[in-house]
PDB file of N, CA and C in Angstrom:
ATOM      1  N   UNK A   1     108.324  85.302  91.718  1.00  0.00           N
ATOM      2  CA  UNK A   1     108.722  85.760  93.029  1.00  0.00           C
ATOM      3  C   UNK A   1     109.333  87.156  92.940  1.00  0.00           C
ATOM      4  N   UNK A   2     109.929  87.518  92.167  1.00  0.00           N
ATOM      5  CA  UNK A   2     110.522  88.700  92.016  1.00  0.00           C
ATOM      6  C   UNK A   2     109.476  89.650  91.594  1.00  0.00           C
ATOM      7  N   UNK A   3     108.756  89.455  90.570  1.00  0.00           N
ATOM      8  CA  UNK A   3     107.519  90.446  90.873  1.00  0.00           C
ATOM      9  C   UNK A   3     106.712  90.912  91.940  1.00  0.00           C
ATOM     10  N   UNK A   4     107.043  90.061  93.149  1.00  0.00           N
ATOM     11  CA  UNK A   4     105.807  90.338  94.422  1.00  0.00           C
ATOM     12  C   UNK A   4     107.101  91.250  94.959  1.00  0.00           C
ATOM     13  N   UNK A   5     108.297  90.871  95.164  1.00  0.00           N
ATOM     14  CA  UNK A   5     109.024  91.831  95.591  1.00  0.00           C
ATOM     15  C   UNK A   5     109.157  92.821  95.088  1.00  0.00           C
ATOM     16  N   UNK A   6     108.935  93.182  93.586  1.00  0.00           N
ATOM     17  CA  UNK A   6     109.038  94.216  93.066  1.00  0.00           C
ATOM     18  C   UNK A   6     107.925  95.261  93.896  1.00  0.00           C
ATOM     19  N   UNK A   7     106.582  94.914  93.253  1.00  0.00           N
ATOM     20  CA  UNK A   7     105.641  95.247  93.828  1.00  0.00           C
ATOM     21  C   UNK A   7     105.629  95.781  95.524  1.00  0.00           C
ATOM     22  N   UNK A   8     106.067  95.002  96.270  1.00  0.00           N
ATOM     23  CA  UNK A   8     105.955  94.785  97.988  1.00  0.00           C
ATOM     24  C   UNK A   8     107.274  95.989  98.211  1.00  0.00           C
ATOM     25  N   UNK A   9     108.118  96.233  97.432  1.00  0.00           N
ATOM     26  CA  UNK A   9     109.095  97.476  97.431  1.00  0.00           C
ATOM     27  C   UNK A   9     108.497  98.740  97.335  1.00  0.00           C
ATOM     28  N   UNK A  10     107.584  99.101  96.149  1.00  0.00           N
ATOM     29  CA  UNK A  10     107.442  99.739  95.356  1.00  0.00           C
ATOM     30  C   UNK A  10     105.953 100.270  96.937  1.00  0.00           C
ATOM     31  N   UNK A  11     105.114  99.530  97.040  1.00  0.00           N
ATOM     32  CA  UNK A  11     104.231  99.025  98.412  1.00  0.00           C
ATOM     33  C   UNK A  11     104.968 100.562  99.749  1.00  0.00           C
ATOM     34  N   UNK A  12     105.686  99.683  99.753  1.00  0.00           N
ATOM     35  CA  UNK A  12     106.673  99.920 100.846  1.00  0.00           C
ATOM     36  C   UNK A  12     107.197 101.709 100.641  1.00  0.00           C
ATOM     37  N   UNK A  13     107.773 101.662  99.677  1.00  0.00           N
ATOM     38  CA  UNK A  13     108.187 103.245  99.183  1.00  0.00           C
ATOM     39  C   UNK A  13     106.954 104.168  99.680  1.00  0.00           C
ATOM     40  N   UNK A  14     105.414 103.982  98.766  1.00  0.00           N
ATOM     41  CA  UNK A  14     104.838 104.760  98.934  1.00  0.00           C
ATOM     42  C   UNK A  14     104.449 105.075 100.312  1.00  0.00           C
ATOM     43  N   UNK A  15     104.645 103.931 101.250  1.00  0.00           N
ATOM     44  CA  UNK A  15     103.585 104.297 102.215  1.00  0.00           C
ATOM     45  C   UNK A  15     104.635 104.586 102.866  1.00  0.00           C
ATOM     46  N   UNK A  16     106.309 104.872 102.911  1.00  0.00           N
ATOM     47  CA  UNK A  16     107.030 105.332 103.605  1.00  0.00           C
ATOM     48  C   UNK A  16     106.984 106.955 103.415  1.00  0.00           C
ATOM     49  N   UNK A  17     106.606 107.487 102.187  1.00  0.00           N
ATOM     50  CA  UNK A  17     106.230 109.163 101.607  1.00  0.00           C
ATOM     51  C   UNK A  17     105.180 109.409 102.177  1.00  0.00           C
ATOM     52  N   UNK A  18     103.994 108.748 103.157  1.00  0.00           N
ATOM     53  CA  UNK A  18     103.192 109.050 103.307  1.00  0.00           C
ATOM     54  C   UNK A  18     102.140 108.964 104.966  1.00  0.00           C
ATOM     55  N   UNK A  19     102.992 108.158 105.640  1.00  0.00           N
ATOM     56  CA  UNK A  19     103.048 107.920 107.418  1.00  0.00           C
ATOM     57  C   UNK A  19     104.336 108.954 108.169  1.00  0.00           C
ATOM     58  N   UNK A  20     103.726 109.212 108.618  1.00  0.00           N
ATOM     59  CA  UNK A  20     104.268 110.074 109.889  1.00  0.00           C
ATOM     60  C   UNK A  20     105.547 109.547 110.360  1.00  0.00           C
ATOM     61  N   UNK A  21     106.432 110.331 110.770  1.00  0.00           N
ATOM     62  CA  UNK A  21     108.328 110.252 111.204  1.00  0.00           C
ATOM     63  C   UNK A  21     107.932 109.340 112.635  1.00  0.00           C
ATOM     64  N   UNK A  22     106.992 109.106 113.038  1.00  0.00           N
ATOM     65  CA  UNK A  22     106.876 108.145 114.536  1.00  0.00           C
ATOM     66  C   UNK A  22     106.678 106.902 114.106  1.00  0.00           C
ATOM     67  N   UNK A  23     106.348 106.585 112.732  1.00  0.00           N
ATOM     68  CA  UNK A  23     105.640 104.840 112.113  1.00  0.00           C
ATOM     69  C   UNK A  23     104.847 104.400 112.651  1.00  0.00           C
ATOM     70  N   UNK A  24     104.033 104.801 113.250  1.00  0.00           N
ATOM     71  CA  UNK A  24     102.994 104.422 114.044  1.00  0.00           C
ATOM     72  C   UNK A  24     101.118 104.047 112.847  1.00  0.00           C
ATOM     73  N   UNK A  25     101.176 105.057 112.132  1.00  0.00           N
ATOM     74  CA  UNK A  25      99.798 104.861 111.419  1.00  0.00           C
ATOM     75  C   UNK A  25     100.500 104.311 110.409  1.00  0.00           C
ATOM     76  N   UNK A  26     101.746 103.482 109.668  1.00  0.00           N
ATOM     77  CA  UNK A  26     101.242 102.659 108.642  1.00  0.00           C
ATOM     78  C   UNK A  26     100.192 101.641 108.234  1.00  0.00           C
ATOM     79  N   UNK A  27      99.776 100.969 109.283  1.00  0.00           N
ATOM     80  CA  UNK A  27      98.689 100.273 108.988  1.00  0.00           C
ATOM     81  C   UNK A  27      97.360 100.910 108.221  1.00  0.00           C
ATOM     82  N   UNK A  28      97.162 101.866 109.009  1.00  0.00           N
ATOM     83  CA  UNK A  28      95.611 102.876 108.385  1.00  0.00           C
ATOM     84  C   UNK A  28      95.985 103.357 107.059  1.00  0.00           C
ATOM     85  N   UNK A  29      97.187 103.813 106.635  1.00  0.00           N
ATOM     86  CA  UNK A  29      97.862 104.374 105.423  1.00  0.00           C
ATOM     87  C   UNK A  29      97.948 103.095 104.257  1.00  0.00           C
ATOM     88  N   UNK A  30      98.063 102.054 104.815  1.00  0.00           N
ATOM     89  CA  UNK A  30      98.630 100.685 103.690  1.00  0.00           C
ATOM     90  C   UNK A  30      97.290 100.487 102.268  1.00  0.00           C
ATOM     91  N   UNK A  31      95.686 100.692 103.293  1.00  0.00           N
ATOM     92  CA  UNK A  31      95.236 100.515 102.283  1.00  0.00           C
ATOM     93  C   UNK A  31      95.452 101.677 100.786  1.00  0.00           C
ATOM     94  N   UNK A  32      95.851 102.798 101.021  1.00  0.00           N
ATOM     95  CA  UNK A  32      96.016 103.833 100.021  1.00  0.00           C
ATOM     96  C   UNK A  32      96.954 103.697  99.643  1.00  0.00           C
ATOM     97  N   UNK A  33      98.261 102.922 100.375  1.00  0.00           N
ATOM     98  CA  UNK A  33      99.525 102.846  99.327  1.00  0.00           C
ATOM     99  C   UNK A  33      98.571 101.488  98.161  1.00  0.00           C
ATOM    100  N   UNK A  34      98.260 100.510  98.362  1.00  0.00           N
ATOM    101  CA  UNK A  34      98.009  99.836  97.781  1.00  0.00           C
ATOM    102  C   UNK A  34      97.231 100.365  96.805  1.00  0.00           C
ATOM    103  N   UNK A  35      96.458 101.313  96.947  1.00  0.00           N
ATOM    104  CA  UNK A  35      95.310 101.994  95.444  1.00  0.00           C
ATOM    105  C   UNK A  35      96.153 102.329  95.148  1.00  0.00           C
ATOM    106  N   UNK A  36      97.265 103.119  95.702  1.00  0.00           N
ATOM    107  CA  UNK A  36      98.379 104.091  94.442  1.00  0.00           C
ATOM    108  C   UNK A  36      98.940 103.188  93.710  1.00  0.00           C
ATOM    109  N   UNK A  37      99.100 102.179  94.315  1.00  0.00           N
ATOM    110  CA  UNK A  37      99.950 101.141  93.745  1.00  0.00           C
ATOM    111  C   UNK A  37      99.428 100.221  92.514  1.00  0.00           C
ATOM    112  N   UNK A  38      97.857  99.914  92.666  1.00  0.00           N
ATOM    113  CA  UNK A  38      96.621  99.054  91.736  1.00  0.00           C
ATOM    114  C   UNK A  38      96.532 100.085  90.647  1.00  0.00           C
ATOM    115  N   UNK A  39      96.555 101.806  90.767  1.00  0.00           N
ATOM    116  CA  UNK A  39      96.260 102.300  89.965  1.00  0.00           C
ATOM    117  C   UNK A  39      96.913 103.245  89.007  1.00  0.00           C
ATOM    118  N   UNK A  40      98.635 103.349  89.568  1.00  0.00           N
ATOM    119  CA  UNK A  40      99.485 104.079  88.792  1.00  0.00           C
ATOM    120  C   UNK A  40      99.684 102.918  87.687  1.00  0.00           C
ATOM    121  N   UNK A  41     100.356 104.050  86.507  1.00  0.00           N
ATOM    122  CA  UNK A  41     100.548 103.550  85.310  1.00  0.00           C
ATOM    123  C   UNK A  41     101.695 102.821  85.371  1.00  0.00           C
ATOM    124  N   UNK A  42     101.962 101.661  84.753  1.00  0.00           N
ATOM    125  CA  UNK A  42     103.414 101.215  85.209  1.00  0.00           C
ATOM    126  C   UNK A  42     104.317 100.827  83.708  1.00  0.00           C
ATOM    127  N   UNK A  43     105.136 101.314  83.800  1.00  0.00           N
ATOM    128  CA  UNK A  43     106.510 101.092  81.831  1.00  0.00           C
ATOM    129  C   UNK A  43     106.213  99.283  81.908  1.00  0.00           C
ATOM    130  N   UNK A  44     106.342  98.904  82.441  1.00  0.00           N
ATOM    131  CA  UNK A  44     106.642  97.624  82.325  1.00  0.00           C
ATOM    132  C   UNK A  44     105.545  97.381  81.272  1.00  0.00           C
ATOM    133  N   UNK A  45     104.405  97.315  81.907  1.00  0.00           N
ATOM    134  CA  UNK A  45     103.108  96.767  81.059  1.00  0.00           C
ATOM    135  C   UNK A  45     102.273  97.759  80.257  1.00  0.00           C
ATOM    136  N   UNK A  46     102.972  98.613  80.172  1.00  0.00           N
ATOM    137  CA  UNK A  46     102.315 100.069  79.000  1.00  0.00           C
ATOM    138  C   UNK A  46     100.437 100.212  80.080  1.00  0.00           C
ATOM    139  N   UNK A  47     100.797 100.049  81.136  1.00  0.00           N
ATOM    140  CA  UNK A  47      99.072 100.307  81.637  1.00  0.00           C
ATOM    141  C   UNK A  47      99.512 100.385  83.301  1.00  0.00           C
ATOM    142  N   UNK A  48      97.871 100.386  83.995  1.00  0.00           N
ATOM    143  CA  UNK A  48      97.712 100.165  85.344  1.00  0.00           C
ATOM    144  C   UNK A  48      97.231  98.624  85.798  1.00  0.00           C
ATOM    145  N   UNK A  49      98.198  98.034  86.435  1.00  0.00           N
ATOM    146  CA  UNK A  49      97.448  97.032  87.229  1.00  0.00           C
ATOM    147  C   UNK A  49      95.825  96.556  87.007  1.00  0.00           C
ATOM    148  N   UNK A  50      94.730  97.728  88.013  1.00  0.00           N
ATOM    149  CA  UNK A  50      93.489  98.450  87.732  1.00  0.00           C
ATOM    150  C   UNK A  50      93.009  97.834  86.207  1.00  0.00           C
ATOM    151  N   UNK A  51      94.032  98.605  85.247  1.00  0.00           N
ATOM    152  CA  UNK A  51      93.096  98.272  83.924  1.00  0.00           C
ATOM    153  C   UNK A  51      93.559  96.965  82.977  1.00  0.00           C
ATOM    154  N   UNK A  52      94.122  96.444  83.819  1.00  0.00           N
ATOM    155  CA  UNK A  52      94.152  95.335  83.297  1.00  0.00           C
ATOM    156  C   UNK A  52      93.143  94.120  84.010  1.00  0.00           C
ATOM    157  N   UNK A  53      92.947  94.663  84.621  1.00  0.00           N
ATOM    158  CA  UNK A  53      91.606  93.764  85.486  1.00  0.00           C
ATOM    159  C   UNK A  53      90.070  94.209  85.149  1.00  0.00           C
ATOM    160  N   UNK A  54      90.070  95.642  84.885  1.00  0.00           N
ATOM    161  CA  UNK A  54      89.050  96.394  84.626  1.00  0.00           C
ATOM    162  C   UNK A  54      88.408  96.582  82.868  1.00  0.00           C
ATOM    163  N   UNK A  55      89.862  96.375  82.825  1.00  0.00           N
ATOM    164  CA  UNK A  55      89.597  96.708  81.176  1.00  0.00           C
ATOM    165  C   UNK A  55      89.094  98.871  80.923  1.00  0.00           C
ATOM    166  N   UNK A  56      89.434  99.265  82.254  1.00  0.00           N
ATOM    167  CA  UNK A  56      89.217 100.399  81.766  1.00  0.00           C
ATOM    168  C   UNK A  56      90.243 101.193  83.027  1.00  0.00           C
ATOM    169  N   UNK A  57      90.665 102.820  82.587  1.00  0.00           N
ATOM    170  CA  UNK A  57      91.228 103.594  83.277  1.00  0.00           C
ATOM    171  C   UNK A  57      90.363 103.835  84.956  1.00  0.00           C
ATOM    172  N   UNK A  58      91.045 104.065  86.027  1.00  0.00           N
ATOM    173  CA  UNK A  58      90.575 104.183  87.262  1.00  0.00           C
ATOM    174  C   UNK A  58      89.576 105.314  87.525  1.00  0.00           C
ATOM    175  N   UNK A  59      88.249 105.431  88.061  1.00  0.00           N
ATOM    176  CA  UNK A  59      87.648 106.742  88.050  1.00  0.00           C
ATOM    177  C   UNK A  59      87.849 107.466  89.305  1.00  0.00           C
ATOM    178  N   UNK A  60      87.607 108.576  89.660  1.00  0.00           N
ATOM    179  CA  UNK A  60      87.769 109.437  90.375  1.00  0.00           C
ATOM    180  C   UNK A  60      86.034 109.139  90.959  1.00  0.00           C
ATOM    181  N   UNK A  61      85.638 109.876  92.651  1.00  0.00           N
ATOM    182  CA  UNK A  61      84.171 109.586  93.111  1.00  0.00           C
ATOM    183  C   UNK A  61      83.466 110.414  91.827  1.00  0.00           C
ATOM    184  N   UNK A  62      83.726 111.556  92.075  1.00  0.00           N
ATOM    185  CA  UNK A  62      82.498 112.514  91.121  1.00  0.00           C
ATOM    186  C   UNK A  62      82.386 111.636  89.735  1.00  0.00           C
ATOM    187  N   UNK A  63      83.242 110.861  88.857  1.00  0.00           N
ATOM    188  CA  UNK A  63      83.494 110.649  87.484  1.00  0.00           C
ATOM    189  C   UNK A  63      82.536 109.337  87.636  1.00  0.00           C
ATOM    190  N   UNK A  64      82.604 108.415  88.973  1.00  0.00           N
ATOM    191  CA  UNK A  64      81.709 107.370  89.547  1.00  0.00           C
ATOM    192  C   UNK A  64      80.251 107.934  89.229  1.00  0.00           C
ATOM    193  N   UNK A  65      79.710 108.831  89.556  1.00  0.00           N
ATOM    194  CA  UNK A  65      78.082 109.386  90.151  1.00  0.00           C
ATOM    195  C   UNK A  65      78.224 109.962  88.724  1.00  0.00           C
ATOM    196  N   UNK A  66      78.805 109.901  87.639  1.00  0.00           N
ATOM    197  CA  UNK A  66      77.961 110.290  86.526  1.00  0.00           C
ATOM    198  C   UNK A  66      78.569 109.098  85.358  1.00  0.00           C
ATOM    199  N   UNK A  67      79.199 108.139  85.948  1.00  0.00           N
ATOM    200  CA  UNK A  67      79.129 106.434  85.183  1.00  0.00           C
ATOM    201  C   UNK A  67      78.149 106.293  85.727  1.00  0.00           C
ATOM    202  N   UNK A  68      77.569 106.048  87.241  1.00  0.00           N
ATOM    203  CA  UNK A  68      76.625 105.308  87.565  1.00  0.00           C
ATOM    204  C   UNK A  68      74.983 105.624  86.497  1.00  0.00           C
ATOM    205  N   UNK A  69      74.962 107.128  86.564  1.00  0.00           N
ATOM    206  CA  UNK A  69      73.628 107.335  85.347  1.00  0.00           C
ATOM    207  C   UNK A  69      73.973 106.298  84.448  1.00  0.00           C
ATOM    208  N   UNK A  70      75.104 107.004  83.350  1.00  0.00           N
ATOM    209  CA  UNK A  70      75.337 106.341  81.917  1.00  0.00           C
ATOM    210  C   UNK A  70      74.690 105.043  82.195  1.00  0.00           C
ATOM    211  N   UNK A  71      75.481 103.984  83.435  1.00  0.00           N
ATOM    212  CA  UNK A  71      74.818 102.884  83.604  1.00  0.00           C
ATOM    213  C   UNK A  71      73.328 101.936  83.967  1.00  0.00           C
ATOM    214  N   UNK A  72      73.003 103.303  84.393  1.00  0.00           N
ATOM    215  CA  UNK A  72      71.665 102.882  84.514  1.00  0.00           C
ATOM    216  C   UNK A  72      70.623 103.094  83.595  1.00  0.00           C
ATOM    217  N   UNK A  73      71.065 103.868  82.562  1.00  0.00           N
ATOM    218  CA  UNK A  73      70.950 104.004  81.233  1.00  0.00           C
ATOM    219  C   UNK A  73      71.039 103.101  80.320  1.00  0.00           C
ATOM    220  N   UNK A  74      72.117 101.852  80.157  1.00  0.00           N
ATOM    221  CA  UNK A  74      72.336 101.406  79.229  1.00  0.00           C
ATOM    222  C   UNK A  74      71.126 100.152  80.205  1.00  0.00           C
ATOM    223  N   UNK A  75      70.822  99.894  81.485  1.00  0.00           N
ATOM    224  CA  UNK A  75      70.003  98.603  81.825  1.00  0.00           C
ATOM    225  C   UNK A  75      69.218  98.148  80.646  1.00  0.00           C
ATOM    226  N   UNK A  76      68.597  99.564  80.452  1.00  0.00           N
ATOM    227  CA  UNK A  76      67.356  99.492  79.407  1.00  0.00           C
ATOM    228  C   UNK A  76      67.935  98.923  78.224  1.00  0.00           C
ATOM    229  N   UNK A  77      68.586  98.160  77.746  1.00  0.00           N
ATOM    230  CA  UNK A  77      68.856  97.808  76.635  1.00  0.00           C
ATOM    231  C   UNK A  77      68.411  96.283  76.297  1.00  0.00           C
ATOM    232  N   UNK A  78      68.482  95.662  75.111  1.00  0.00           N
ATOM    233  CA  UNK A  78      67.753  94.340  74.824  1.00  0.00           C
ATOM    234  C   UNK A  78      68.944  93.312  75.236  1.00  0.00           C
ATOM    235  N   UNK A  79      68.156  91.827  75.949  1.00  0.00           N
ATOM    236  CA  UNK A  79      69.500  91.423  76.471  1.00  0.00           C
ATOM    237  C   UNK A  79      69.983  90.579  75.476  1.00  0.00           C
ATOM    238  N   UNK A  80      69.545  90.418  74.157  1.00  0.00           N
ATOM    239  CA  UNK A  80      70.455  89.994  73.286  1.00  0.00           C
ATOM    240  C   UNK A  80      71.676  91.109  72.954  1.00  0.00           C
ATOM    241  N   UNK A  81      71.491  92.244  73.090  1.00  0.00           N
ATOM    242  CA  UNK A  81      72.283  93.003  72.663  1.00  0.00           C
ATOM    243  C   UNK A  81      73.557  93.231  73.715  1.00  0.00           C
ATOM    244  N   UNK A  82      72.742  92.986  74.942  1.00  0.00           N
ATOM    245  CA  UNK A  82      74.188  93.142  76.113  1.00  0.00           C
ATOM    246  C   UNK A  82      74.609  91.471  76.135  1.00  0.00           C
ATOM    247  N   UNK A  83      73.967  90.268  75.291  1.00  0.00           N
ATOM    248  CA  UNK A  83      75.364  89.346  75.461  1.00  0.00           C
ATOM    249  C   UNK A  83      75.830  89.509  74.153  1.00  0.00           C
ATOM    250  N   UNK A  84      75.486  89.689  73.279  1.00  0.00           N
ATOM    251  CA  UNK A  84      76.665  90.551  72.316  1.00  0.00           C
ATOM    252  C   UNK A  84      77.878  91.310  72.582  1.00  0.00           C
ATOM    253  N   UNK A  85      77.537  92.685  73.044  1.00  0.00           N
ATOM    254  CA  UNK A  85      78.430  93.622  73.934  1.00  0.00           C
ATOM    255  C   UNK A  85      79.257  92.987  75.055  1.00  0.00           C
ATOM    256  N   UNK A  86      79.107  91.989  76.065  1.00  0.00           N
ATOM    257  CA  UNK A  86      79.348  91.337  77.059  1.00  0.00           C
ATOM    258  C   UNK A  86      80.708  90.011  76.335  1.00  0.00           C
ATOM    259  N   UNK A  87      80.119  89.695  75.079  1.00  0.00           N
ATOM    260  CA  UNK A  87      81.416  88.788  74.615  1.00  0.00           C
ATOM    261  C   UNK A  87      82.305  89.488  73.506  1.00  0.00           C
ATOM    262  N   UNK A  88      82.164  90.884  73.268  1.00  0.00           N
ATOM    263  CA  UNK A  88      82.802  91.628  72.909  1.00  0.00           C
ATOM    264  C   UNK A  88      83.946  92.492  73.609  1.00  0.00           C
ATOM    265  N   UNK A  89      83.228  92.774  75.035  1.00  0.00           N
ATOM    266  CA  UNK A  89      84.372  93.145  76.499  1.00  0.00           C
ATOM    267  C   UNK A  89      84.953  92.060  76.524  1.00  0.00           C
ATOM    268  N   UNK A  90      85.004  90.982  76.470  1.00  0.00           N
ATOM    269  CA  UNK A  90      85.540  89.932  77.061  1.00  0.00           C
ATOM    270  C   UNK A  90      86.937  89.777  75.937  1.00  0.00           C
ATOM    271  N   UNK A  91      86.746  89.669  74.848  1.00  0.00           N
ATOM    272  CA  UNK A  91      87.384  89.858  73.862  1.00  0.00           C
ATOM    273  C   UNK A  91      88.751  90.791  73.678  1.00  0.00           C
ATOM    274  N   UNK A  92      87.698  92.166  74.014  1.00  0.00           N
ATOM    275  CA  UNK A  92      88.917  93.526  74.030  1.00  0.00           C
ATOM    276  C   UNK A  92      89.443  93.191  75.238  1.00  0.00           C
ATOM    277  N   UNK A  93      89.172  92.318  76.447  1.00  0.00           N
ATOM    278  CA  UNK A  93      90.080  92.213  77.504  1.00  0.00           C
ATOM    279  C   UNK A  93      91.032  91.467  76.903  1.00  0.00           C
ATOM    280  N   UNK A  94      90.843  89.993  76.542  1.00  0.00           N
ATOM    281  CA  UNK A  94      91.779  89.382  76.108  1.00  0.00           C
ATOM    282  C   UNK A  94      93.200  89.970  75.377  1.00  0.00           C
ATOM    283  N   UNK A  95      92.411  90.987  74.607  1.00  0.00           N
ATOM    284  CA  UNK A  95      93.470  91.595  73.848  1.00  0.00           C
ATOM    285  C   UNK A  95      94.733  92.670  74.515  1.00  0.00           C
ATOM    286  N   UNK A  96      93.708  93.261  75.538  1.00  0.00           N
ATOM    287  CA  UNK A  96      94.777  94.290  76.773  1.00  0.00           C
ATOM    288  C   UNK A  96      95.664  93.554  77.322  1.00  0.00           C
ATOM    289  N   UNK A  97      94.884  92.142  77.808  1.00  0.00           N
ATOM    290  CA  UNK A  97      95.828  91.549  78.185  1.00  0.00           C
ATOM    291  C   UNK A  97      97.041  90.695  77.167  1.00  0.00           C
ATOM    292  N   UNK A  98      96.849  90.385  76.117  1.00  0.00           N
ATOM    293  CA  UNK A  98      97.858  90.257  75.451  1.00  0.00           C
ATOM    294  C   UNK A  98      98.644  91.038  75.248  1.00  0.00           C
ATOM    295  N   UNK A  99      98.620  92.740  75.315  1.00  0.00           N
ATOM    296  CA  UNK A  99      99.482  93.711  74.810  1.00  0.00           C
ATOM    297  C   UNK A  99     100.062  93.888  76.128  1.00  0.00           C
ATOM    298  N   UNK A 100      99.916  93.601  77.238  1.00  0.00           N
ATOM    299  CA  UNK A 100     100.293  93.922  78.414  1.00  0.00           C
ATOM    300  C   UNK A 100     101.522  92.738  78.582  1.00  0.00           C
ATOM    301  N   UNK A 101     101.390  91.759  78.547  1.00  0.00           N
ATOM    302  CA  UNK A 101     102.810  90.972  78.431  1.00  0.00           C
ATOM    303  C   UNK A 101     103.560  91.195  76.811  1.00  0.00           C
ATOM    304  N   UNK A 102     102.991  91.307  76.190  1.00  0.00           N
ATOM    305  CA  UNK A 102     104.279  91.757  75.252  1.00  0.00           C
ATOM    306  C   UNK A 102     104.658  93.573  75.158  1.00  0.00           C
ATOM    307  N   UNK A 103     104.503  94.002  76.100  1.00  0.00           N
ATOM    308  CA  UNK A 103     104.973  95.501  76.572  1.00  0.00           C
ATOM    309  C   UNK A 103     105.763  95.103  77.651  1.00  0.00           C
ATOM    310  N   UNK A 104     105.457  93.991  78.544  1.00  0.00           N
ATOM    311  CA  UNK A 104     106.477  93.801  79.107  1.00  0.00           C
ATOM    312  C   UNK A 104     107.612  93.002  79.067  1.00  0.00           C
ATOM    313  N   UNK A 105     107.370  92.047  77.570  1.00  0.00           N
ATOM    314  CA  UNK A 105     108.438  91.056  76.849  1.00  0.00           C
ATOM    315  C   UNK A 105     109.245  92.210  76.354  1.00  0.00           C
ATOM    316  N   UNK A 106     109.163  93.129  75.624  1.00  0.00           N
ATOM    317  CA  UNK A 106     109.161  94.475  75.482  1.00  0.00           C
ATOM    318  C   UNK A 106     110.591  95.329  75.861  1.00  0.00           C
ATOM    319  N   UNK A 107     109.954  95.436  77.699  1.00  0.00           N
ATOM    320  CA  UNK A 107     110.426  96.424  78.855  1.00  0.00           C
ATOM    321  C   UNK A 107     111.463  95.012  78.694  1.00  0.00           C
ATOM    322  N   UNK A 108     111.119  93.937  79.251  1.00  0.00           N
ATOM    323  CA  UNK A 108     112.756  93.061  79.795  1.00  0.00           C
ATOM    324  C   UNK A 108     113.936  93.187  78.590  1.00  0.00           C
ATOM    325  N   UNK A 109     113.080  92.760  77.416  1.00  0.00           N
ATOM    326  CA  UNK A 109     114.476  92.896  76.802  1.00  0.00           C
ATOM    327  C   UNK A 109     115.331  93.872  76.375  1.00  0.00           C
ATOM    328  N   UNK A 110     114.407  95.182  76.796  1.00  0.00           N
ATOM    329  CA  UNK A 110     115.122  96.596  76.229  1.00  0.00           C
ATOM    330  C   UNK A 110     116.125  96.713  78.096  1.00  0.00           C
ATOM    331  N   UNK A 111     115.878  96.114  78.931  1.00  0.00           N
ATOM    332  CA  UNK A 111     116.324  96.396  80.284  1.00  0.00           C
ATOM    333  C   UNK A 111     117.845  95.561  79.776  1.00  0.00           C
ATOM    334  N   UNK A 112     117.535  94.529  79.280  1.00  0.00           N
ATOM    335  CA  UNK A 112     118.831  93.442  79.531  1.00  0.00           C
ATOM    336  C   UNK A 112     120.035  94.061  78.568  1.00  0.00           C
ATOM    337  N   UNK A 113     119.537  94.591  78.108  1.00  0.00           N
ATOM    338  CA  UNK A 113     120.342  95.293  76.711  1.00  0.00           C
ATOM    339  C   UNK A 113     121.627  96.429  77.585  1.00  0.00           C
ATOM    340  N   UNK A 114     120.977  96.634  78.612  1.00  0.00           N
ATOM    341  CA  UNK A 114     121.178  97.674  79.217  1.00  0.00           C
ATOM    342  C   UNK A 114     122.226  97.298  80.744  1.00  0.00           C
ATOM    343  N   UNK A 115     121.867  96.144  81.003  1.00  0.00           N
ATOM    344  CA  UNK A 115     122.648  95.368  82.162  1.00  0.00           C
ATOM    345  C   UNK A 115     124.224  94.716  81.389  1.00  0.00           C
TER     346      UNK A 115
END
C-alpha cells in the first residue's frame, strides 16, 4: 500500500509541474505524467519501472522507426534459433528482475540506517 502512494504522490507532483494555474486540463496531461512516471529511472530499484517490464531502456519515436527495421530484420531468422533467443530473454528478465528487488532490499536498508 505504501508503494501505490508512493507512486500516486510522485503521479501527482509531476502533473502538478505541468497543467495550467486554472487545473482545468489535468486530465489530458495525466496520461504523460504517467509515461514520466513508467519511464524515469528510479534509486530505489537501480532502473525504470518501463525496464523492468521491458527488459530494455525506453525508446524515443525516431529510435522506434529504426528498431522497427533491425526488427524486421531479425523475422528472417530460423525459428529454432528465436526459441533459443526467446528463453534466453526470458532468463535475462528473470535476472533484472532479481537485481531490482535486491537494489531495493538495498535502498530500504541504507534509508533505515538513516531514520
Amino acid at each position: 500500500m505504501g508503494l501505490a502512494k508512493a507512486s500516486n504522490r510522485q503521479i501527482k507532483g509531476i502533473n502538478g509541474k505541468t497543467i495550467n494555474p486554472i487545473k482545468k486540463d489535468w486530465s489530458i496531461r495525466l496520461s504523460d505524467a504517467l509515461w514520466a512516471h513508467k519511464t524515469a529511472y528510479k534509486t530505489s530499484i537501480g532502473m525504470s519501472p518501463y525496464r523492468i517490464v521491458f527488459r530494455k531502456p525506453c525508446w524515443l519515436p525516431v529510435e522506434l522507426e529504426h528498431q522497427t527495421y533491425l526488427v524486421i530484420k531479425k523475422l528472417y531468422m530460423c525459428m529454432d534459433e528465436v526459441g533459443k533467443k526467446r528463453r534466453v530473454h526470458i532468463q535475462e528478465l528473470e535476472e533484472i528482475r532479481n537485481n531490482a528487488y535486491e537494489n531495493e532490499a538495498i535502498y530500504k536498508k541504507k534509508n533505515e540506517s538513516f531514520s
